[in-house]
Protein backbone atom coordinates (compact mmCIF):
# COMPACT_ATOMS: atom_id res chain seq x y z
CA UNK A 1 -9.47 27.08 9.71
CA UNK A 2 -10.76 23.43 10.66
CA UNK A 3 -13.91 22.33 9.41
CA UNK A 4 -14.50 21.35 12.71
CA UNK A 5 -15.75 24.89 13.60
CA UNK A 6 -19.07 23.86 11.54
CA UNK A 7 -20.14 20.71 13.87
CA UNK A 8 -23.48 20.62 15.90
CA UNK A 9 -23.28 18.09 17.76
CA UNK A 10 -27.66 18.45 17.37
CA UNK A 11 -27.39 17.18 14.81
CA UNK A 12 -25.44 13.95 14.66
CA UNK A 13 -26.64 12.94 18.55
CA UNK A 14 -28.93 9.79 18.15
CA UNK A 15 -31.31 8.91 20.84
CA UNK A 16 -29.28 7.12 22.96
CA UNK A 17 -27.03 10.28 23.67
CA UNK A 18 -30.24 12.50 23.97
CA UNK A 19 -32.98 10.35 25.69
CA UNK A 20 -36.88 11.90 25.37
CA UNK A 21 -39.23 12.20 27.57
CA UNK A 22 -40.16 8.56 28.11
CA UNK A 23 -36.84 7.13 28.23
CA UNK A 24 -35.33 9.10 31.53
CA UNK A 25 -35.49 6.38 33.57
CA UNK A 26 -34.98 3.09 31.46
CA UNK A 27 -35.01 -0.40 32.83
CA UNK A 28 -31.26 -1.12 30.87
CA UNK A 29 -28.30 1.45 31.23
CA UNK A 30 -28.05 2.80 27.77
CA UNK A 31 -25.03 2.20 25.74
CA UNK A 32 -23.03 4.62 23.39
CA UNK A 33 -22.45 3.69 19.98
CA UNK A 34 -19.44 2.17 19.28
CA UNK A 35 -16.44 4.23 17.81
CA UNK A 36 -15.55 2.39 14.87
CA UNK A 37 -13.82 0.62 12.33
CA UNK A 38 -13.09 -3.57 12.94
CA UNK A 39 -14.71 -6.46 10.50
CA UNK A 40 -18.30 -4.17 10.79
CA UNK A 41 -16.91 -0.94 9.45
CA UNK A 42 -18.89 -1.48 6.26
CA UNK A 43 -22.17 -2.38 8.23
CA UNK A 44 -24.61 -0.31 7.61
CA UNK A 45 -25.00 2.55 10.00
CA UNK A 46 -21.68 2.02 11.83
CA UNK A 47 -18.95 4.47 11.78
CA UNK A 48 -15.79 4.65 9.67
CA UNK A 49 -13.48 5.49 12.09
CA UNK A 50 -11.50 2.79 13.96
CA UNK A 51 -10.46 2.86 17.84
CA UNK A 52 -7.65 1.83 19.68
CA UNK A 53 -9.57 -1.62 20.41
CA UNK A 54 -10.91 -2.24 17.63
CA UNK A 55 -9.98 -5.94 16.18
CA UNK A 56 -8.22 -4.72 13.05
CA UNK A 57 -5.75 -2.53 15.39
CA UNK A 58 -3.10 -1.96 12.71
CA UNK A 59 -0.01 -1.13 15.60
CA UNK A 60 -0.28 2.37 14.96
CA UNK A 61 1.29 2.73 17.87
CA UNK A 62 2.00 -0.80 18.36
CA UNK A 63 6.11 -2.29 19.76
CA UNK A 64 8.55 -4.23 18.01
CA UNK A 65 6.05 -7.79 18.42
CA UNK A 66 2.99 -6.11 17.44
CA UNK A 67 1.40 -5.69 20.93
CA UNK A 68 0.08 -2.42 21.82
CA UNK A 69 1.76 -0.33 24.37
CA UNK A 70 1.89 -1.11 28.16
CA UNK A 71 2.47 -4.83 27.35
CA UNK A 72 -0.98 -5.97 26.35
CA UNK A 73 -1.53 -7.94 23.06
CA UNK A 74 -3.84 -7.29 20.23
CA UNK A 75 -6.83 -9.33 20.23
CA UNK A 76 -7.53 -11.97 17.60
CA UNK A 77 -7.58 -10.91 14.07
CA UNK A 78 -9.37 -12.31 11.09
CA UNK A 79 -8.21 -11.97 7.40
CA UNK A 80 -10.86 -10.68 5.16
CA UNK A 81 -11.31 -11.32 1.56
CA UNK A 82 -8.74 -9.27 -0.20
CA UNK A 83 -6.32 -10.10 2.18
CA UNK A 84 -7.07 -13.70 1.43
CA UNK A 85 -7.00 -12.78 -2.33
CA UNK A 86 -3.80 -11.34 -1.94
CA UNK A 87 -2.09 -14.34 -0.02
CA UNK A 88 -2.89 -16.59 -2.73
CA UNK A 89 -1.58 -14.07 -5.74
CA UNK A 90 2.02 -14.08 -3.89
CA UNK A 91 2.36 -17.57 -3.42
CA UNK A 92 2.02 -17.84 -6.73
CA UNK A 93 4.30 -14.69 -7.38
CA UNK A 94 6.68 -16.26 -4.70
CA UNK A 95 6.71 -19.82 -6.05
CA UNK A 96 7.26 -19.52 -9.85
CA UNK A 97 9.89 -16.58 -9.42
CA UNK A 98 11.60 -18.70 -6.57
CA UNK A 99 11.27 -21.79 -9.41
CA UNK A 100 12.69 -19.58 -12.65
CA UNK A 101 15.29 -17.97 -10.36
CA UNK A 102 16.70 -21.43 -9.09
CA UNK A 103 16.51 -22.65 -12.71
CA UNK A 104 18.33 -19.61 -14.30
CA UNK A 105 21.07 -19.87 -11.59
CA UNK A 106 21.38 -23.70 -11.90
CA UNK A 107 21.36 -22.57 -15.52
CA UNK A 108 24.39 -20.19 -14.95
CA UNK A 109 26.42 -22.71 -12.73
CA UNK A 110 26.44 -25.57 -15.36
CA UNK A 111 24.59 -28.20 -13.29
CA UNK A 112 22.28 -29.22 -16.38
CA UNK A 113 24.03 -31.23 -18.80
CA UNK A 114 23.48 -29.13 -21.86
CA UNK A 115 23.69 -25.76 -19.81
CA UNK A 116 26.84 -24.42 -21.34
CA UNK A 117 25.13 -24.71 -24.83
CA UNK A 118 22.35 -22.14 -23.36
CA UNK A 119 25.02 -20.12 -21.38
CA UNK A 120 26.97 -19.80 -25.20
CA UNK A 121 24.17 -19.29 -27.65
CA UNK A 122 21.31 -17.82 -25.92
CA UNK A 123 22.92 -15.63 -23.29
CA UNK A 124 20.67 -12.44 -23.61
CA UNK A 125 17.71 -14.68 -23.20
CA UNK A 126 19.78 -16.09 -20.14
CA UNK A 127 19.77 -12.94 -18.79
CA UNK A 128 16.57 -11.84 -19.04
CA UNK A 129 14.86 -14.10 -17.44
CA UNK A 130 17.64 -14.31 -14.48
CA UNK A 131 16.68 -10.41 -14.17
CA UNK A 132 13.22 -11.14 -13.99
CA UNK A 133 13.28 -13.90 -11.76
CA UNK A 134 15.15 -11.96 -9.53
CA UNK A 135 12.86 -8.75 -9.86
CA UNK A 136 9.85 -11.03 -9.20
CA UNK A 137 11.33 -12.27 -6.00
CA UNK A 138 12.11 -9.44 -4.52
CA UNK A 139 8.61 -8.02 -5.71
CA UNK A 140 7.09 -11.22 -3.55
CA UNK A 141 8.94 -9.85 -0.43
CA UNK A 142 7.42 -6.83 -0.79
CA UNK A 143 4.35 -8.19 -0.84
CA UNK A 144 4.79 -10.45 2.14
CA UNK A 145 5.70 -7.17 4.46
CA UNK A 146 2.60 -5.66 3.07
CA UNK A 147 0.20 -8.37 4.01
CA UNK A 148 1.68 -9.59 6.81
CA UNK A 149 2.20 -6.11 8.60
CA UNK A 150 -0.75 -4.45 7.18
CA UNK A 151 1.17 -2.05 5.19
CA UNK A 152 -0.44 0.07 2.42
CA UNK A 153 2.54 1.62 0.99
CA UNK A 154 4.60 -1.75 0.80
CA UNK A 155 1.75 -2.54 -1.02
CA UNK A 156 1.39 0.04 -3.58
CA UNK A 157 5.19 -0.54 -3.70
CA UNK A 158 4.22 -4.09 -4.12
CA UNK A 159 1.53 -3.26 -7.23
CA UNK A 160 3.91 -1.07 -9.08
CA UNK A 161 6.54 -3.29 -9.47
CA UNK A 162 4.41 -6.01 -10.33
CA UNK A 163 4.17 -4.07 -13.93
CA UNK A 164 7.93 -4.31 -14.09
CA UNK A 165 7.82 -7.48 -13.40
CA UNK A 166 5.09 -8.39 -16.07
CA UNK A 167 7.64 -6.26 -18.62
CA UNK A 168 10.81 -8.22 -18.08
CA UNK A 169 8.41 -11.69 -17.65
CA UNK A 170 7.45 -11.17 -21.47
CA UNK A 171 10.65 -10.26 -22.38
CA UNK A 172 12.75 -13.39 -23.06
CA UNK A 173 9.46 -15.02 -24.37
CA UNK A 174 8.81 -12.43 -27.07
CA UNK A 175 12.78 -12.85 -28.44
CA UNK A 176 12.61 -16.56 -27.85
CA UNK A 177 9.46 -16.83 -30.52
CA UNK A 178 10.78 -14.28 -32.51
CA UNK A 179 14.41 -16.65 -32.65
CA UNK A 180 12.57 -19.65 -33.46
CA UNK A 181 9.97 -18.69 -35.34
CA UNK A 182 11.56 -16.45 -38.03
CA UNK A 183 14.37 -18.06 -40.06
CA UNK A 184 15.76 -20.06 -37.08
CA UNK A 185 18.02 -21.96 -39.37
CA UNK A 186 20.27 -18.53 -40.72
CA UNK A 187 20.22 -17.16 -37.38
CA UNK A 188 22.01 -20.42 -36.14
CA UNK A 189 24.59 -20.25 -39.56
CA UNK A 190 25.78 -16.06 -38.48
CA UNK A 191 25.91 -17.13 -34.99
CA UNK A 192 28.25 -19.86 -35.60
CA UNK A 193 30.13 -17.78 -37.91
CA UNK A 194 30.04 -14.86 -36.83
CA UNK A 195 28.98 -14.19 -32.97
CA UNK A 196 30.29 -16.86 -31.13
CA UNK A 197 34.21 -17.64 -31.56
CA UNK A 198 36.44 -20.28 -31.52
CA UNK A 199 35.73 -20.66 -27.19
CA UNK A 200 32.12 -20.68 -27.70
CA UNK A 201 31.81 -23.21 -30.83
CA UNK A 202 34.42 -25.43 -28.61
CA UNK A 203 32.04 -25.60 -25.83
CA UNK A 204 29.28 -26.37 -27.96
CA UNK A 205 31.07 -29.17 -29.86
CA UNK A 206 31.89 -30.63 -26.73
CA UNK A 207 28.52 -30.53 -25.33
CA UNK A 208 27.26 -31.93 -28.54
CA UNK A 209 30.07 -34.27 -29.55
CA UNK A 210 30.76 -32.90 -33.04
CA UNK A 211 33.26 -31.68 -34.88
CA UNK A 212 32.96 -28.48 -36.96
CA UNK A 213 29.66 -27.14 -38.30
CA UNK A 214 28.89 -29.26 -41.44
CA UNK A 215 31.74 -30.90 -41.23
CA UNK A 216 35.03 -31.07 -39.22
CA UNK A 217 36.39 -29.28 -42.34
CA UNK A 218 34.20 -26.14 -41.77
CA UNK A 219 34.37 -23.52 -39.17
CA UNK A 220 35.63 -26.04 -36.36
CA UNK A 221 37.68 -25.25 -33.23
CA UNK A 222 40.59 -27.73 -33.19
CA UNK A 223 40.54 -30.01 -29.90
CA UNK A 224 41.37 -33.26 -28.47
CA UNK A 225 38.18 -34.70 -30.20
CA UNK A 226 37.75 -32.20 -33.01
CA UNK A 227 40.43 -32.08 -35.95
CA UNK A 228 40.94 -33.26 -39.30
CA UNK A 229 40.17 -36.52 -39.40
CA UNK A 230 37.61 -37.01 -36.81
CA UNK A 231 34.60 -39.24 -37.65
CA UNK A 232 31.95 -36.75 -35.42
CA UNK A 233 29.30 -35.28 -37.72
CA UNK A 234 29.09 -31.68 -37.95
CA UNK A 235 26.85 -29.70 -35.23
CA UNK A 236 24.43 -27.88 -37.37
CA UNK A 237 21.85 -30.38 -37.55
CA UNK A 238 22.25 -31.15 -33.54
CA UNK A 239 22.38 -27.66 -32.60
CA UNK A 240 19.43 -26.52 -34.78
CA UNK A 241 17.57 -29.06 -33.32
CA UNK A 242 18.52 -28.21 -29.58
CA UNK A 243 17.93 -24.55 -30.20
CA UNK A 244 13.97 -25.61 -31.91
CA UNK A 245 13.37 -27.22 -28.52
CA UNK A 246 15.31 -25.51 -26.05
CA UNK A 247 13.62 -22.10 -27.36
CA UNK A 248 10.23 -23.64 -27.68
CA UNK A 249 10.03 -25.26 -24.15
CA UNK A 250 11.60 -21.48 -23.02
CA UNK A 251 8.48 -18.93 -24.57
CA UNK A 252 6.39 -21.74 -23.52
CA UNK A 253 6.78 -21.72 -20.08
CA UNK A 254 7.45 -17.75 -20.27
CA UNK A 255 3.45 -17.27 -21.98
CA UNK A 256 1.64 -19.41 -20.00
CA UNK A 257 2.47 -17.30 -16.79
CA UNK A 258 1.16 -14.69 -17.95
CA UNK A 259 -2.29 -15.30 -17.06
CA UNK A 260 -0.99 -15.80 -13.58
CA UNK A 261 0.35 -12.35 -13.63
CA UNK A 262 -2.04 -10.60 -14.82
CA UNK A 263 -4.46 -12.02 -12.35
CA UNK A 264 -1.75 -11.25 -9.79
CA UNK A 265 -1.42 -7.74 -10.78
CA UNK A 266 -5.18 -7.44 -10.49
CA UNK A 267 -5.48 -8.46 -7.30
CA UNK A 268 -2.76 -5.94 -5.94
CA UNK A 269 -4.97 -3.32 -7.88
CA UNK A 270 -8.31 -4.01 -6.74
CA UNK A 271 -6.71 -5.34 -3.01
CA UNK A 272 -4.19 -3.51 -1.73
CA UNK A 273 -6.44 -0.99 -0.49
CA UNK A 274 -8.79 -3.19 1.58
CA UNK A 275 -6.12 -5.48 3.26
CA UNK A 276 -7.93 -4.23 6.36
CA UNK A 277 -11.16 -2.59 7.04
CA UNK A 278 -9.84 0.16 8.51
CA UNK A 279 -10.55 3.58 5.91
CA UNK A 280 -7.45 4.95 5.19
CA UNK A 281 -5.09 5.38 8.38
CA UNK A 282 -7.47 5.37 11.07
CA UNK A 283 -6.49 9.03 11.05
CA UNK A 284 -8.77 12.69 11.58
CA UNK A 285 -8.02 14.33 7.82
CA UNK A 286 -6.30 17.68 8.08
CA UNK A 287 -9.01 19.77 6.81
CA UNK A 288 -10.57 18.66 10.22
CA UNK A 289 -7.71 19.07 12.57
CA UNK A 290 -7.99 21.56 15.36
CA UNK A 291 -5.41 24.25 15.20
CA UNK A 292 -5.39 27.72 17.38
CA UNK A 293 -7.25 29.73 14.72
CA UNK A 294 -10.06 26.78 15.05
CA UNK A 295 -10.27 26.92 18.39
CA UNK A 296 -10.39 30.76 18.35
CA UNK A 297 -13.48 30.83 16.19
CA UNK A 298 -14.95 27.60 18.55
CA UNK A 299 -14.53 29.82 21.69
CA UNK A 300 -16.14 32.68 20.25
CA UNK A 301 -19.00 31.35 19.28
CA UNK A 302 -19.03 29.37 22.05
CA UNK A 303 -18.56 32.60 23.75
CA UNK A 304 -21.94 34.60 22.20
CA UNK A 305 -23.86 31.99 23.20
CA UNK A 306 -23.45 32.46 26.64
CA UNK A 307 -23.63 35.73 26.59
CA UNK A 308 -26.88 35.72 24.62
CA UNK A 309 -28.03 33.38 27.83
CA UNK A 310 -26.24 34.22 30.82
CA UNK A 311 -24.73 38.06 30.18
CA UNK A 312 -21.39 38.90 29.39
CA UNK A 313 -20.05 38.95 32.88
CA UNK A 314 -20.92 34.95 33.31
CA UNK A 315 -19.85 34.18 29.67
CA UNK A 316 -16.87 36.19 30.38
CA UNK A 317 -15.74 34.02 33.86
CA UNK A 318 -16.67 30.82 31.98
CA UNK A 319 -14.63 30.85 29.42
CA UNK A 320 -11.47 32.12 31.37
CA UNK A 321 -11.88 29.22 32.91
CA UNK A 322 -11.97 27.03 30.07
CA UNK A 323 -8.84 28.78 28.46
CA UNK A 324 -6.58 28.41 31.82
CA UNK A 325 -8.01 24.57 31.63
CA UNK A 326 -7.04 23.95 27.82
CA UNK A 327 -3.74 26.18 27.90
CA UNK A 328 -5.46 28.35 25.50
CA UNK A 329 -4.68 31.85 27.90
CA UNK A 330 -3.59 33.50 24.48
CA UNK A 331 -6.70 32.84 22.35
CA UNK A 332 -8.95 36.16 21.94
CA UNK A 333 -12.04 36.51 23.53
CA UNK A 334 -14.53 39.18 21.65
CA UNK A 335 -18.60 37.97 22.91
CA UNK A 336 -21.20 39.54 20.31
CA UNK A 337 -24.12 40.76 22.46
């Protein structure tokens, strides 16, 4: 049964819907409260929930170009806070995802001139970050549907992935450090020897312009540059050096957005909810929702109080009546008196 059933309407009517004595005949026509929701929902004293009219209109039943229906347009909106708060945590979501995707995909089309070295030699890193790039982006579009249509669940959508996104982000940067900071140097000599091949140490001698790793007597790949009596230096000491920077410029970059994340992921936490004033959906909750049982229960009482005034015969008219008029013919009708 609704909780409806339990309303007096004595006892939520202000003055202006039950005038005194002194106020029958007022000099001003007396206006009724308004119904809701719009920037002054969290006034004090105003009610929670929103009408059709009300300035934060959400298109609940909106068309395809956000008017409402029969062809007139929603009045002027204005963002509040969080949804100000939230703008400026996706453009920086969109714009360093949109940045690290480019430069991963750059990455993976050799445009760079020592990309193939990266592509070779730090490929799960590579990887990674392309992976999180991507998830980030598509995290950001999310997050434009939600603001820009009003959309809670885009949004939690939006929040949740923004923890995946914070997982793969630290990712490459945590193996990175690890790389170079723990015994970079005999990572780089079982790579060479053992991990990368004869087509991967070719395209790093060619990127490099050396020949073999000490020397072009040791572990080299024979090419047009590289063999026996070639006067290029080995690649150690250039690729140990390229990997210290390379790695160090990569957790770099990788740590210091982290801040930015976190405080992006904060403000789809404490934001997501309030990206309009309207509480919740604008919608009666269920426990209040008339049904047939309500109503039932509504007429009968509604029924003994007539009878208690007027007799059963009047009550008895009345409220067939106000059955035919509601399509409620079926609904029992049992007056206490």
């Amino acid at each position: 049964i609704s909780l409806t059933v339990n309303y007096l309407p004595s006892k939520f009517s202000s003055g202006l819907l039950s005038p005194g004595a002194r106020r029958r005949k007022p000099k001003v026509d007396l206006s009724l409260p308004k119904q809701g929701g719009g920037r002054e929902a969290f006034k004090s004293n105003e009610p929670r929930m929103a009408g059709e009219g009300d300035e934060d209109y959400d298109g609940v039943t909106g068309d395809w170009f956000g008017g409402k229906e029969g062809g007139r347009t929603r009045p002027r909106m204005r963002w509040n806070k969080f949804k100000w708060t939230l703008f400026v945590a996706n453009v920086c979501l969109s714009i360093y995802a949109l940045t690290g995707l480019i430069s991963c995909l750059l990455t993976w089309f050799d445009v760079f001139e020592h990309a193939d070295i990266v592509r070779v030699g730090n490929r799960t890193e590579l990887v990674l970050s392309t992976v999180a790039a991507a998830a980030a982006t598509i995290t950001s579009v999310f997050g434009w549907a939600g603001i820009l249509l009003n959309n809670r669940s885009f949004l939690a959508y939006y929040t949740f992935f923004l923890w995946i996104c914070f997982g793969l982000l630290v990712s490459p940067g945590y193996l990175t450090y690890k790389q170079r900071t723990f015994n970079l140097e005999g990572k780089i000599n079982a790579q060479w020897s053992r991990n990368l091949g004869a087509a991967g140490r070719l395209r790093i001698q060619n990127r490099l312009h050396c020949c073999g790793y000490y020397s072009p007597f040791v572990e080299a790949t024979v090419s047009q540059t590289c063999y026996a009596r070639s006067v290029l230096p080995g690649c150690k000491a250039a690729y140990l050096q390229f990997e210290r920077r390379v790695l160090e410029i990569w957790y770099t970059i990788v740590f210091s957005l982290v801040p930015l994340q976190i405080f992006i992921m904060l403000a789809g936490l404490l934001c997501s909810n309030h990206v309009t004033y309207r509480f919740g959906k604008g919608m009666m909750p269920k426990a209040y929702r008339l049904s047939l049982n309500s109503m039932a229960v509504i007429m009968d009482n509604y029924a003994s109080q007539l009878a208690e005034q007027y007799g059963s015969e009047v009550a008895s008219d009345i409220l067939a009546r106000s059955r035919s008029n509601l399509g409620v013919e079926s609904l029992p009708y049992s007056p206490q008196t």
